[in-house]
Protein backbone atom coordinates (compact mmCIF):
# COMPACT_ATOMS: atom_id res chain seq x y z
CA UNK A 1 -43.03 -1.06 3.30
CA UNK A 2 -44.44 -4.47 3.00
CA UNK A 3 -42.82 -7.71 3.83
CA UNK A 4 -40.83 -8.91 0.72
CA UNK A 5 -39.72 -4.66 0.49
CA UNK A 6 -38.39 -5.25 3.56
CA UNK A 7 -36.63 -8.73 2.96
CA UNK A 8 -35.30 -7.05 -0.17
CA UNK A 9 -34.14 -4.13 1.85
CA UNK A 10 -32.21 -6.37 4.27
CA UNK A 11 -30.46 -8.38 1.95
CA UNK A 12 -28.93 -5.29 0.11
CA UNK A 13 -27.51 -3.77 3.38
CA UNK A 14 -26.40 -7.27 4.42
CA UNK A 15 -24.62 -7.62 0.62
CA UNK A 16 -23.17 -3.79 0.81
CA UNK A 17 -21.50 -4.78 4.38
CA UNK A 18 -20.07 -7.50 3.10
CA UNK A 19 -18.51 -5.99 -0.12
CA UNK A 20 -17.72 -3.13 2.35
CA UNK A 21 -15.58 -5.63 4.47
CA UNK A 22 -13.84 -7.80 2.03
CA UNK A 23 -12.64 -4.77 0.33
CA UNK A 24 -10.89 -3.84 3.75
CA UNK A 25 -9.30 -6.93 4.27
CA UNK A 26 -6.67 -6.56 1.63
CA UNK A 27 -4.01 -4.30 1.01
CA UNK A 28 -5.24 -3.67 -2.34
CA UNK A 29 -6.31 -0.26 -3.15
CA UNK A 30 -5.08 3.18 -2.99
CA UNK A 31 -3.07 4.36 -0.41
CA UNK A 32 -1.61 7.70 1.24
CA UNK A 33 1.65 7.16 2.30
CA UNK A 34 2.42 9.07 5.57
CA UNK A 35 6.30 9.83 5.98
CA UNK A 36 7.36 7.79 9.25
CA UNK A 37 9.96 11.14 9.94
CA UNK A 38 7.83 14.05 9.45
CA UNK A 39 4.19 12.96 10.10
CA UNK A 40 3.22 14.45 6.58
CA UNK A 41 1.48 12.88 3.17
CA UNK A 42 4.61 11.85 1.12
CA UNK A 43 3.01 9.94 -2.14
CA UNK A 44 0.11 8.53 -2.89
CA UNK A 45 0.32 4.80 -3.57
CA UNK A 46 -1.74 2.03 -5.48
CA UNK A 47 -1.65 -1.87 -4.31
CA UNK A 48 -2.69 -4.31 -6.90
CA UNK A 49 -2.82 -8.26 -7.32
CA UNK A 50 -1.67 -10.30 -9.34
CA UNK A 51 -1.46 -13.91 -9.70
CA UNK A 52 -1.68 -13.80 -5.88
CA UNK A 53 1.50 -10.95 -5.41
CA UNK A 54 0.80 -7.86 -4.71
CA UNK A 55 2.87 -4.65 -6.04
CA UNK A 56 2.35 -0.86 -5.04
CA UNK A 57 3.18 1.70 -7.79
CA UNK A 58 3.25 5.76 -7.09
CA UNK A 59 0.34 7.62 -8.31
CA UNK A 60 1.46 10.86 -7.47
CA UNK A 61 4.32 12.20 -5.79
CA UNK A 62 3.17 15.23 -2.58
CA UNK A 63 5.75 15.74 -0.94
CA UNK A 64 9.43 15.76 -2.20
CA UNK A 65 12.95 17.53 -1.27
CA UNK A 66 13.74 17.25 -5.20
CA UNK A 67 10.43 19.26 -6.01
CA UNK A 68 6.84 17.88 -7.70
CA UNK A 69 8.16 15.30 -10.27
CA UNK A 70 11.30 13.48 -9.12
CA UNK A 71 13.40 11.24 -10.25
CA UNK A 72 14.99 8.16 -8.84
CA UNK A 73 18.90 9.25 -9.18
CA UNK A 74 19.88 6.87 -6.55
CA UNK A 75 18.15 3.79 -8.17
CA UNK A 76 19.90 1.21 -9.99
CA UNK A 77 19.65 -0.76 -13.11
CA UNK A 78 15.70 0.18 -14.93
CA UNK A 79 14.84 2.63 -12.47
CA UNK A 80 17.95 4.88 -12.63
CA UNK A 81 17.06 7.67 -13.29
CA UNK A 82 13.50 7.15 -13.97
CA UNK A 83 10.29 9.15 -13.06
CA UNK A 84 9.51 8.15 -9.42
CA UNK A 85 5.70 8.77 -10.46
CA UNK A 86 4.18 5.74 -12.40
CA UNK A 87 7.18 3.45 -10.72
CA UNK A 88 6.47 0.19 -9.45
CA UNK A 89 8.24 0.26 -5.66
CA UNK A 90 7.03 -2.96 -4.69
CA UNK A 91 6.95 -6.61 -5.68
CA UNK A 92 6.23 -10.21 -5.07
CA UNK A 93 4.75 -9.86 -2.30
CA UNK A 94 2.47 -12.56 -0.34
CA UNK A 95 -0.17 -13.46 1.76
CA UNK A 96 0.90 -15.25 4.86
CA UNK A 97 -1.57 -15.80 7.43
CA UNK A 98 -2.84 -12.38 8.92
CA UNK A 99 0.33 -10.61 6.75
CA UNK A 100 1.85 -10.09 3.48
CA UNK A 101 5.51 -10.91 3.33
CA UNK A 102 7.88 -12.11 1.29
CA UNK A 103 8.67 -9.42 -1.28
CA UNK A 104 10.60 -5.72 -1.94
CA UNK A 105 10.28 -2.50 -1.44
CA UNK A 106 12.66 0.38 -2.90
CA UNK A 107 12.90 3.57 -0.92
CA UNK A 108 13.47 5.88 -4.17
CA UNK A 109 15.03 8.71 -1.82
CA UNK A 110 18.35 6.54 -1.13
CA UNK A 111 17.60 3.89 -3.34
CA UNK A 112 18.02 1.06 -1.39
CA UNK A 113 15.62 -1.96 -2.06
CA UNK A 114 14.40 -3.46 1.50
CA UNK A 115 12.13 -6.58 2.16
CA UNK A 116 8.82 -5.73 3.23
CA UNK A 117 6.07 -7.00 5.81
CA UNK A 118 2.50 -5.63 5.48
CA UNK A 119 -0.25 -5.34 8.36
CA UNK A 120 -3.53 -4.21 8.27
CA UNK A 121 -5.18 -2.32 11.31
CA UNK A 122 -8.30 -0.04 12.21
CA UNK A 123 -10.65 -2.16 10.63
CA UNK A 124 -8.42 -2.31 7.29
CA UNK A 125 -8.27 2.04 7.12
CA UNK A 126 -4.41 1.45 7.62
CA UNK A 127 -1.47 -0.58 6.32
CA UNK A 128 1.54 -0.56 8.69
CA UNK A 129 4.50 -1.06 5.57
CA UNK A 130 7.78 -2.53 7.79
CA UNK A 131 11.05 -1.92 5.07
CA UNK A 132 13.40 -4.24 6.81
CA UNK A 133 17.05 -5.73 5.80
CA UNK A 134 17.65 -9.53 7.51
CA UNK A 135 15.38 -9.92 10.26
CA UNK A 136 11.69 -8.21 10.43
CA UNK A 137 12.31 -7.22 14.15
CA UNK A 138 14.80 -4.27 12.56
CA UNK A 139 13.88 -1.93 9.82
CA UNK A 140 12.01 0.62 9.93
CA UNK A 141 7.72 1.42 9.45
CA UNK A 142 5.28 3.70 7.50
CA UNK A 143 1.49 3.57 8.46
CA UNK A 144 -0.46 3.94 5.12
CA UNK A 145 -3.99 4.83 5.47
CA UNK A 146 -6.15 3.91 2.84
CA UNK A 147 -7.69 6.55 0.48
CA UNK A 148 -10.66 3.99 -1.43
């Protein structure tokens, strides 16, 4: 390989390390949301941005007590009633600092609409998702790991 091979060879493992990284320091992305309860896949969940707020919507329902496709009897107003696959189950929320805060998440099994604190760890392969009502030191958390 001569010299400007080489140089050229550098530069694209320098460039594919650093797309590799900034894609892991974000939530955004798809996600495998591990039940906090029973250790197991629940749903698989997507994280996009928008105008700086992020939202997660459910891909695809795995795991379920009301079989492969439920619904969201518990919800209120829109989402009563509504497919719990293709749902949007959280909103508005922001970066701040080394966390995203700020906005809501709805737990479609009870219904209840929590606010939500987001953490990455190991390297940006996880998302710890903290559901909390008043203050973040109660609630309750879900470690995501990321699926791309």
């Amino acid at each position: 390989m001569n010299r400007l091979s080489q140089f050229a060879f550098a530069a694209c493992l320098l460039l594919g390390s650093a797309v590799a990284w900034a894609a892991n320091d974000t939530p955004v992305g798809t996600w495998r949301q591990i039940d906090d309860v029973t250790g197991k896949p629940k749903s698989v969940i997507q994280i996009t941005e928008d105008n700086g707020k992020l939202q997660g919507k459910v891909l695809q329902v795995l795991l379920s007590d009301d079989g492969p496709h439920p619904i969201c009897k518990k919800c209120d107003g829109e989402r009563k009633d509504q497919p719990v696959e293709g749902m949007v189950i959280m909103w508005n929320v922001r970066k701040d600092g080394d966390v995203w805060d700020g906005g809501k998440i709805l737990d479609p099994k009870n219904g209840k609409v929590y606010s939500v604190k987001l953490s990455l760890t190991n390297g940006g392969q996880k998302l710890d998702v903290h559901g909390y009502i008043g203050i973040s030191l109660l609630g309750r958390s879900q470690v995501w790991e990321r699926m791309q």
